[in-house]
N, C-alpha and C. Protein backbone atom coordinates (compact mmCIF):
# COMPACT_ATOMS: atom_id res chain seq x y z
N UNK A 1 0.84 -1.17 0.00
CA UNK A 1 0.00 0.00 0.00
C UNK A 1 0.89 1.24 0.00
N UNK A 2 0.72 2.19 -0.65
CA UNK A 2 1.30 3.26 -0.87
C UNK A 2 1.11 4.51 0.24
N UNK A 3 2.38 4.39 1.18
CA UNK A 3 2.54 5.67 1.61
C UNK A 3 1.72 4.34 3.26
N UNK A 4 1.38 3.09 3.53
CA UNK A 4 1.08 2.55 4.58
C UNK A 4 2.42 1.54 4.78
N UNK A 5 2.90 1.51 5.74
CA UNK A 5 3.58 0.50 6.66
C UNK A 5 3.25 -0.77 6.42
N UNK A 6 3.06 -1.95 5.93
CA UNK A 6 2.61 -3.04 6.34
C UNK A 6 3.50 -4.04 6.81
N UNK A 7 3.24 -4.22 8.15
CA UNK A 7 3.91 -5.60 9.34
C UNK A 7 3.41 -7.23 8.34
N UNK A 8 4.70 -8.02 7.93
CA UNK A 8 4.35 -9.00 7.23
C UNK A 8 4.08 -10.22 8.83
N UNK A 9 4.98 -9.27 9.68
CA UNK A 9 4.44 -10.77 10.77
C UNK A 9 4.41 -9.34 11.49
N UNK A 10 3.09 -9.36 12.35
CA UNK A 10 2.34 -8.94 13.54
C UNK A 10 3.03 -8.74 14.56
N UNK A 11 2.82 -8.22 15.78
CA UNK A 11 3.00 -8.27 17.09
C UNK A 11 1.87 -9.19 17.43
N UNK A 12 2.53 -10.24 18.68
CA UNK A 12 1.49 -10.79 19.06
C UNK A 12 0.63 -10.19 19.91
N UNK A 13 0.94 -8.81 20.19
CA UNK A 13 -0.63 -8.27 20.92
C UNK A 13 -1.39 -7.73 19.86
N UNK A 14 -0.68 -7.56 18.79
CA UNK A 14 -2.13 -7.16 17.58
C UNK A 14 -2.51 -7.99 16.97
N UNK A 15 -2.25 -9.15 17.15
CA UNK A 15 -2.80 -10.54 15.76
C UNK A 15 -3.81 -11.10 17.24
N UNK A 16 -5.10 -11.41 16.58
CA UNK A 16 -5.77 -12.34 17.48
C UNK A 16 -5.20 -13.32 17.73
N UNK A 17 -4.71 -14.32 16.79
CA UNK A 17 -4.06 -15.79 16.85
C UNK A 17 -3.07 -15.84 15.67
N UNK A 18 -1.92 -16.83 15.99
CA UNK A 18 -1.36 -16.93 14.87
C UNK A 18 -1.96 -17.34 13.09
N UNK A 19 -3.43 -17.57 12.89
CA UNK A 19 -3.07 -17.48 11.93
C UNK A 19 -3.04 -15.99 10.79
N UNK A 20 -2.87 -14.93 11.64
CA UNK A 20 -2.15 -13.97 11.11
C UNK A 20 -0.72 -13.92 10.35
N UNK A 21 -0.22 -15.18 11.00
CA UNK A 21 1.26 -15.17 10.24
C UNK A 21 1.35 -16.08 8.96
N UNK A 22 2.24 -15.88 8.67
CA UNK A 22 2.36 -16.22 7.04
C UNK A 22 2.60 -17.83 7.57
N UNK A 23 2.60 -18.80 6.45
CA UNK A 23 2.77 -20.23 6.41
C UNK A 23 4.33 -20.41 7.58
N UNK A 24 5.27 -20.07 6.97
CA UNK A 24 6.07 -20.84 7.11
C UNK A 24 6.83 -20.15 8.76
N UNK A 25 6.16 -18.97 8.75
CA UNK A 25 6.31 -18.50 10.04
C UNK A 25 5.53 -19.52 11.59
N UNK A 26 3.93 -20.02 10.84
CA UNK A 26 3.29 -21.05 11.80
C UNK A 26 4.44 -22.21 11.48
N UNK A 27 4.50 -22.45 11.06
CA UNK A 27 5.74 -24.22 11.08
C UNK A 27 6.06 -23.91 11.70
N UNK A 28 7.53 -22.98 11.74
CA UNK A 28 8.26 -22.39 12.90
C UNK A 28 7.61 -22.77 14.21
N UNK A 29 6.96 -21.74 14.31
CA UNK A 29 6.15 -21.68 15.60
C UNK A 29 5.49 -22.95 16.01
N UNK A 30 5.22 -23.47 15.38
CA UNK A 30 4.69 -25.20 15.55
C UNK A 30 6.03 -26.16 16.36
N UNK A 31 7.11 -25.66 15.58
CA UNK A 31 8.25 -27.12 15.97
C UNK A 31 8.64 -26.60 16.92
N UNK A 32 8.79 -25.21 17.36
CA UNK A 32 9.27 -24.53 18.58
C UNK A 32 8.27 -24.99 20.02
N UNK A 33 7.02 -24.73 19.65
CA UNK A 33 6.50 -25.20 20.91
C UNK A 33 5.96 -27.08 20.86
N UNK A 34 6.53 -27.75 20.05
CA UNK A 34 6.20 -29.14 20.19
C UNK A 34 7.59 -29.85 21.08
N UNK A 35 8.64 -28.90 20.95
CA UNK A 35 9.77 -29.11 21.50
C UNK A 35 9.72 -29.43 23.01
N UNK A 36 10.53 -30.21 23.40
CA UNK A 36 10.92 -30.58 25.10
C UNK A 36 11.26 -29.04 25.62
N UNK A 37 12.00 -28.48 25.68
CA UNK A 37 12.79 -27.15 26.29
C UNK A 37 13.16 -26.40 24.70
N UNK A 38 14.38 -25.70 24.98
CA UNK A 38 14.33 -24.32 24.41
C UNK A 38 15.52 -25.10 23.20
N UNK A 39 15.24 -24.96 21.73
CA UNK A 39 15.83 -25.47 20.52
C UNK A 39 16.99 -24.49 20.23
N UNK A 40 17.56 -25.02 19.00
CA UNK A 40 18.49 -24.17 18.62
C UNK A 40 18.21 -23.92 16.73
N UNK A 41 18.51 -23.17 16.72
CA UNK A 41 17.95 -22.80 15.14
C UNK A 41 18.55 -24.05 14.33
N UNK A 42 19.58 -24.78 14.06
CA UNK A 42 19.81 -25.88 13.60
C UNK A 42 18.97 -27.18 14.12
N UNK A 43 18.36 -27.52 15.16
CA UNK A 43 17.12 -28.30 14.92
C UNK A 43 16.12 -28.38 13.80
N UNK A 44 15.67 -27.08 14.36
CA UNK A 44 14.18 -26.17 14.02
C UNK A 44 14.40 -26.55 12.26
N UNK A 45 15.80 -25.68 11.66
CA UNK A 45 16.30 -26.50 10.27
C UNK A 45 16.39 -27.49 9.96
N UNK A 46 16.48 -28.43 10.26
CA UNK A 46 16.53 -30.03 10.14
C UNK A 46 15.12 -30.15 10.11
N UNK A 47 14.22 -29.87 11.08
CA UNK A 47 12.52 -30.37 10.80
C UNK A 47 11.98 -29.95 9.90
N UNK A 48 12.34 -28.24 9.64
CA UNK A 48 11.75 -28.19 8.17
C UNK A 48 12.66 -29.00 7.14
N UNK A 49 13.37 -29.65 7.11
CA UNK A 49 14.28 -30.66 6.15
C UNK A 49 15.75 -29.25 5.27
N UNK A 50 15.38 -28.71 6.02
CA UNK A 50 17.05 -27.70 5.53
C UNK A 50 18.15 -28.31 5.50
N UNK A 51 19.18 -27.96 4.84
CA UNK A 51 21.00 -28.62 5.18
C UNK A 51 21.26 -27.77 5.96
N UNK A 52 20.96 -28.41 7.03
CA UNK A 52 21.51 -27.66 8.44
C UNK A 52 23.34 -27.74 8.46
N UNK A 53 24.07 -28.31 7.22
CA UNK A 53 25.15 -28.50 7.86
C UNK A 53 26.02 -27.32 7.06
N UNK A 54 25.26 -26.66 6.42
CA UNK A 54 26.03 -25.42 5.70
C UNK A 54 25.59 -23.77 6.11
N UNK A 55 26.04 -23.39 6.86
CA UNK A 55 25.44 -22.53 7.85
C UNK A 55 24.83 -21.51 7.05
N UNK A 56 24.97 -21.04 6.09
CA UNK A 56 24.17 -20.24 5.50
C UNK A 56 23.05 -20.58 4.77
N UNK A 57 22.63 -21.85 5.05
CA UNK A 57 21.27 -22.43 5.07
C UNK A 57 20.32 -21.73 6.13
N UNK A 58 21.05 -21.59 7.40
CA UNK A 58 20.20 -21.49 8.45
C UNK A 58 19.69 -20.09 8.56
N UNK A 59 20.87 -18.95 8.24
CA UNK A 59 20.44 -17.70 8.48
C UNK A 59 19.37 -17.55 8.13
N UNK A 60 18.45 -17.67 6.87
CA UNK A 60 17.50 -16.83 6.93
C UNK A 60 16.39 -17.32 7.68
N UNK A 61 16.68 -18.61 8.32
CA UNK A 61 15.84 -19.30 9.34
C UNK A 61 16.09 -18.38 11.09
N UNK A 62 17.03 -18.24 10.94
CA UNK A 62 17.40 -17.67 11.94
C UNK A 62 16.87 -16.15 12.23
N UNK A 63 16.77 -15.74 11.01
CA UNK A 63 16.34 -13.98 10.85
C UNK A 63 15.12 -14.05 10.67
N UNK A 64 14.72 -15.32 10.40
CA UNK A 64 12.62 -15.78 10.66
C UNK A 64 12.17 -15.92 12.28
N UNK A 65 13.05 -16.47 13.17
CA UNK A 65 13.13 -17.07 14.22
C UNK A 65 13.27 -15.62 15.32
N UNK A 66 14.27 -15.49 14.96
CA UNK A 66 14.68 -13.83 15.35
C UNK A 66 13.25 -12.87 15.39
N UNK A 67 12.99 -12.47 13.98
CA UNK A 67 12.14 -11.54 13.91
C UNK A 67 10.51 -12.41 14.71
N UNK A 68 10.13 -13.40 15.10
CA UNK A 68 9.20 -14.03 15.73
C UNK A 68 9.38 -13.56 16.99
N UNK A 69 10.52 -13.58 17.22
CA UNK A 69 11.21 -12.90 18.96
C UNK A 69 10.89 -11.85 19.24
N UNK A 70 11.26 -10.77 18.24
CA UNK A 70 11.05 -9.30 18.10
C UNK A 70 9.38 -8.66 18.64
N UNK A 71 8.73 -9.77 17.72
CA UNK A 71 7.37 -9.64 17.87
C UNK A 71 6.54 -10.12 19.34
N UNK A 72 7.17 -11.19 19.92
CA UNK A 72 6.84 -11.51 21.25
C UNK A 72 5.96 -12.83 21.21
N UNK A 73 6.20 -13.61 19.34
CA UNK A 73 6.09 -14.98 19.24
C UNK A 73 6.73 -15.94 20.53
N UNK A 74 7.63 -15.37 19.86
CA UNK A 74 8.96 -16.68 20.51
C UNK A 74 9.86 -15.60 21.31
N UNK A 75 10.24 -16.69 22.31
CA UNK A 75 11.32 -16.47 22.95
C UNK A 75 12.75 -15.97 22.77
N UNK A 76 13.84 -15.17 23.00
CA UNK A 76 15.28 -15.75 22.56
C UNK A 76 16.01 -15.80 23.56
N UNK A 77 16.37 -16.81 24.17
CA UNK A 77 17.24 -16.68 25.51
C UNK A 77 18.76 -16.25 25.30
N UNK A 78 19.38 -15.81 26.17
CA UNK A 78 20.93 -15.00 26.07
C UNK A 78 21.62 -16.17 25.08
N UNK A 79 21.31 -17.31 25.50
CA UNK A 79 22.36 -18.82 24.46
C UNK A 79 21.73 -18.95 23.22
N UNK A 80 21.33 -17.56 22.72
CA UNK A 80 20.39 -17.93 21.28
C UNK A 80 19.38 -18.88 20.74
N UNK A 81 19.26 -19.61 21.77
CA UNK A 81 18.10 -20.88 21.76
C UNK A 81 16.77 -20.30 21.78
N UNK A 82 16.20 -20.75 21.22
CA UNK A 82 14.36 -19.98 21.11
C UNK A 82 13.40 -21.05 22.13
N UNK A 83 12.67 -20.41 22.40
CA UNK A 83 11.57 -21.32 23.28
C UNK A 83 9.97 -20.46 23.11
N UNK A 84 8.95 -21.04 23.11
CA UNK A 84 7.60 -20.49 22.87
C UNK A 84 6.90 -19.90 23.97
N UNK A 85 6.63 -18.91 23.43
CA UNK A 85 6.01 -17.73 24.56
C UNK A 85 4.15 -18.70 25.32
N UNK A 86 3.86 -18.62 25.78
CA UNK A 86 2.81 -19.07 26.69
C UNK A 86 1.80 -18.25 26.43
């Protein structure tokens, strides 16, 4: 929209529920809270089936994961591990 702002992922106090977020942002958010404790972005890559073993696979998973944080999706603890907000 011309001359409007548009947020492609929400704050979670302005989205009723996630399905405000785009597809691949809910996956995310899916494998994060199906998890035992708090993941590391190379998991989270492996479940969506990424080559987790070439690290610049992961970044833009990471800058998905990240910006979920920002918003008050997800978690990011000081050890960069993500965990799901409640």
């Amino acid at each position: 929209m011309a001359g409007w702002a548009v947020l492609l992922i929400p704050h979670r106090s302005e989205a009723t529920d996630e399905a405000a977020l785009p597809d691949d942002y809910r996956r995310i958010l899916a494998i994060v809270r199906a998890a035992d404790g708090p993941v590391q972005v190379r998991a989270v890559g492996e479940r969506l089936g990424l080559n987790a073993s070439v690290r610049g696979k992961l970044e833009p998973l990471r800058a998905k994961m990240t910006k979920l944080a920002d918003r008050g999706w997800l978690h990011k603890r000081p050890d960069g591990r993500f965990t799901a907000r409640r």
